[in-house]
Protein backbone atom coordinates (compact mmCIF):
# COMPACT_ATOMS: atom_id res chain seq x y z
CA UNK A 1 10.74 45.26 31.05
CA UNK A 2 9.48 42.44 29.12
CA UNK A 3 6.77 39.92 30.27
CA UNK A 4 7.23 36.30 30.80
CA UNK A 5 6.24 33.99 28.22
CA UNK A 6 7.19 30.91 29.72
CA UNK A 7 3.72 30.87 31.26
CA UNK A 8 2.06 30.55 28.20
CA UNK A 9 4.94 27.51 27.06
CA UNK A 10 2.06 25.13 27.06
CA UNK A 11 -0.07 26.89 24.73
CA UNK A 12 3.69 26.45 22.19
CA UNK A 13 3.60 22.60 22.91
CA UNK A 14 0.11 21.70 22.20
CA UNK A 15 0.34 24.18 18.78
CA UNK A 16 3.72 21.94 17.88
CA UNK A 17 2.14 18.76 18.71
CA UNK A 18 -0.84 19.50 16.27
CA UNK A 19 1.70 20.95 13.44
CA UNK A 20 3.07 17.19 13.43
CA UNK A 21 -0.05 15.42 13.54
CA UNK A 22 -0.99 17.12 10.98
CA UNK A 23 2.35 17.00 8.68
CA UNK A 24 1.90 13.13 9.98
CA UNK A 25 -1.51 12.91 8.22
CA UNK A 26 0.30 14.06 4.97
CA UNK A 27 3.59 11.63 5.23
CA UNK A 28 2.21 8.77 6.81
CA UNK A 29 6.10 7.14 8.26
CA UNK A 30 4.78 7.63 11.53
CA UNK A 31 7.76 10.13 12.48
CA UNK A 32 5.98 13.23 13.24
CA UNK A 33 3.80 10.88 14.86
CA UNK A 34 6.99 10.29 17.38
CA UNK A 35 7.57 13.68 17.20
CA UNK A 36 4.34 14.84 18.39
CA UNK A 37 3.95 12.03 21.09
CA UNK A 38 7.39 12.87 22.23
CA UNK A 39 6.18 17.23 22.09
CA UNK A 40 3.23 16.15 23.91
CA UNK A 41 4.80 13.84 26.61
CA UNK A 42 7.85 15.64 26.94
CA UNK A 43 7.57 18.92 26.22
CA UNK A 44 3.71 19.71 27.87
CA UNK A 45 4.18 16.52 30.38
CA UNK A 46 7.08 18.74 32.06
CA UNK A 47 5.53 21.96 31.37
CA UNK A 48 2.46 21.24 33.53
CA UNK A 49 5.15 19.84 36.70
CA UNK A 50 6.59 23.53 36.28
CA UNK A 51 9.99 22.35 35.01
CA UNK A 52 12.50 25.02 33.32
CA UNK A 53 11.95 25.67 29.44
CA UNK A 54 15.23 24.27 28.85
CA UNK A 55 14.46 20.45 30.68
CA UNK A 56 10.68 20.79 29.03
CA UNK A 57 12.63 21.04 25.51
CA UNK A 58 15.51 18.41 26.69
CA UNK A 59 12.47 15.58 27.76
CA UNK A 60 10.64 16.32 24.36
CA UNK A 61 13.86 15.70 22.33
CA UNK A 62 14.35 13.11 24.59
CA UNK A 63 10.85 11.16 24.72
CA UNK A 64 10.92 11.74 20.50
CA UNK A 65 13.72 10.07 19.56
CA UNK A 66 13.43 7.01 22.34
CA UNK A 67 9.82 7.04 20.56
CA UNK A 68 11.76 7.15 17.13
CA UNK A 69 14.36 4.31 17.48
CA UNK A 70 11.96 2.20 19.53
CA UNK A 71 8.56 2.17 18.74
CA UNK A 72 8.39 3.38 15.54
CA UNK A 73 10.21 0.41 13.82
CA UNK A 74 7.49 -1.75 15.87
CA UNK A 75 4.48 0.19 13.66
CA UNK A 76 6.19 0.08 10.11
CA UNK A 77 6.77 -3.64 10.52
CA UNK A 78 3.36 -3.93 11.62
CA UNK A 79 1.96 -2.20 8.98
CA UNK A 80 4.37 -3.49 6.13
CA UNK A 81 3.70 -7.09 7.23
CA UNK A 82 -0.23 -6.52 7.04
CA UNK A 83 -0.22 -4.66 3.13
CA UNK A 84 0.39 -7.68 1.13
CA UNK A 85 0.81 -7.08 -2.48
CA UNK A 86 -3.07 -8.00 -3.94
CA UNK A 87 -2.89 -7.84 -7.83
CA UNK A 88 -5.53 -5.56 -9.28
CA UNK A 89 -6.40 -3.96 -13.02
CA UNK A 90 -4.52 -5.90 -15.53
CA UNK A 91 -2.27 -7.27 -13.20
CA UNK A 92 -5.16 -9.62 -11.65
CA UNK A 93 -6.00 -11.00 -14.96
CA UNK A 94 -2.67 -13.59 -15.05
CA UNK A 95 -4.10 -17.03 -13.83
CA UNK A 96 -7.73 -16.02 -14.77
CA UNK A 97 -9.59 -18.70 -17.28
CA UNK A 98 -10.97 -17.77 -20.40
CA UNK A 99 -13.02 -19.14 -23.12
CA UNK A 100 -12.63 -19.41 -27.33
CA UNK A 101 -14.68 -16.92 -29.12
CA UNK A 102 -13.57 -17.10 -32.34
CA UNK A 103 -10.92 -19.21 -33.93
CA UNK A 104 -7.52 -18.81 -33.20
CA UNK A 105 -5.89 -17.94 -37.28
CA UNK A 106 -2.04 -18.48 -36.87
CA UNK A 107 -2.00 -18.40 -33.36
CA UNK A 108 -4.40 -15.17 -32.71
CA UNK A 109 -8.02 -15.04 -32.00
CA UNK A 110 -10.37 -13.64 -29.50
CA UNK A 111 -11.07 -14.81 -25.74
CA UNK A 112 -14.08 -14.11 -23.27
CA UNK A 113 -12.71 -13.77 -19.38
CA UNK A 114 -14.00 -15.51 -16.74
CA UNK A 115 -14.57 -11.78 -15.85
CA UNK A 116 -16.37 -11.25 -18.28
CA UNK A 117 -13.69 -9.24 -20.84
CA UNK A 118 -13.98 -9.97 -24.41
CA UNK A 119 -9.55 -10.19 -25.26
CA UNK A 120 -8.07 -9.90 -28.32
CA UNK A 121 -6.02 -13.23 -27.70
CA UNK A 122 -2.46 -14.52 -28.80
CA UNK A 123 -1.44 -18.00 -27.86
CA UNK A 124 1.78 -18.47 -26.24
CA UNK A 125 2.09 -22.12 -28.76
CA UNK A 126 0.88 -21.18 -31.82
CA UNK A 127 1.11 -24.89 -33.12
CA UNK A 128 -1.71 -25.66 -30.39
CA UNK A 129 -5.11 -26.66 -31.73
CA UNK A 130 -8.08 -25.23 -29.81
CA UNK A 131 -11.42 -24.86 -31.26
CA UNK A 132 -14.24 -22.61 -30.13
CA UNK A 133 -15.37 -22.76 -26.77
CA UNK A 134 -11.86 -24.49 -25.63
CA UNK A 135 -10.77 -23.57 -22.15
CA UNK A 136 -7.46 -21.56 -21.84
CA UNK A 137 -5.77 -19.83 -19.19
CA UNK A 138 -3.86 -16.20 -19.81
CA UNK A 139 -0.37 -16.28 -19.53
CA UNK A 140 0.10 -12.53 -19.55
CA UNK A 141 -1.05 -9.50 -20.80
CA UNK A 142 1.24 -7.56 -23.52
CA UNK A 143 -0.65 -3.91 -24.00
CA UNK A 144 -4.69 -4.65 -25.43
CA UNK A 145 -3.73 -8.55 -26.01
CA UNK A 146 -3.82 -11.44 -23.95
CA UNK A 147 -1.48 -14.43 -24.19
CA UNK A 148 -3.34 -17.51 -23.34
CA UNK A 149 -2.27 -21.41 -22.92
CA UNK A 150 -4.23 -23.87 -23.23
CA UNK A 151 -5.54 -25.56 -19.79
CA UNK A 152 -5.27 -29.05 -18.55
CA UNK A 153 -7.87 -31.80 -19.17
CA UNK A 154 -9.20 -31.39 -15.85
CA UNK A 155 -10.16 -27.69 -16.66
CA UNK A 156 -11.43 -28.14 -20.18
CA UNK A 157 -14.19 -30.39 -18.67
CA UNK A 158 -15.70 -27.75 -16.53
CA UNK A 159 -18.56 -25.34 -18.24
């Protein structure tokens, strides 16, 4: 005669619920999340009113994928809409001002960031006549150089 296990059912659900809060922790989509909500409301929630195996294992299935399809959707949005894209590395340095180091020679020469980066510099105009010290702004960065434009009035007047 065998014993019955079903008595020990809750120990099954708590032991699921932490296998997908833990595989959770490694995917981060917030479905074993659902899962694991849905194990622990479901599954033990029934268990502990003494319900049959089979309705603790229909509610869990049950409580998951209402959990899935509705709330889940809610937390990606909400998480999506609060990660905006923030440039950073070389990606930051379009925009950033820089100033003349030494003389552009058929449109390349070297740049100091506002960062502080000494560039090896390329203008986007080579025709453009800046001297030493001149204000520019980088265009883009293409591999170890900078491409640089010149800035506006306004800009070159600052120190």
């Amino acid at each position: 005669m065998l014993p019955d296990l079903t008595q020990y059912l809750w120990i099954a659900w708590l032991v699921l619920a932490l296998i997908f809060v833990i595989v959770e922790l490694l995917t981060l989509e917030f479905t074993f999340l659902m899962l694991a909500a849905g194990t622990l409301v479901g599954g033990l929630g029934t268990n502990l009113l003494s319900a049959p195996w089979w309705l603790q294992v229909a509610a869990a299935a049950a409580v998951s994928a209402l959990l899935l399809f509705t709330i889940r959707p809610l937390l990606l949005r909400a998480l999506r809409r609060s990660s905006a894209h923030i440039p950073t590395n070389v990606d930051a340095l379009a925009g950033i001002g820089a100033r003349v180091l030494v003389p552009f020679v058929d449109g390349a020469g070297s740049v100091k960031l506002d960062n502080g980066e000494t560039w090896t510099a390329r203008l986007t105009d080579p025709t453009a006549d800046v001297a030493v010290g001149s204000r520019l702004i980088v265009h883009a960065v293409r591999g170890a150089t900078v491409e640089v434009v010149a800035a506006g009035p306004k800009e070159n007047t600052h120190g």
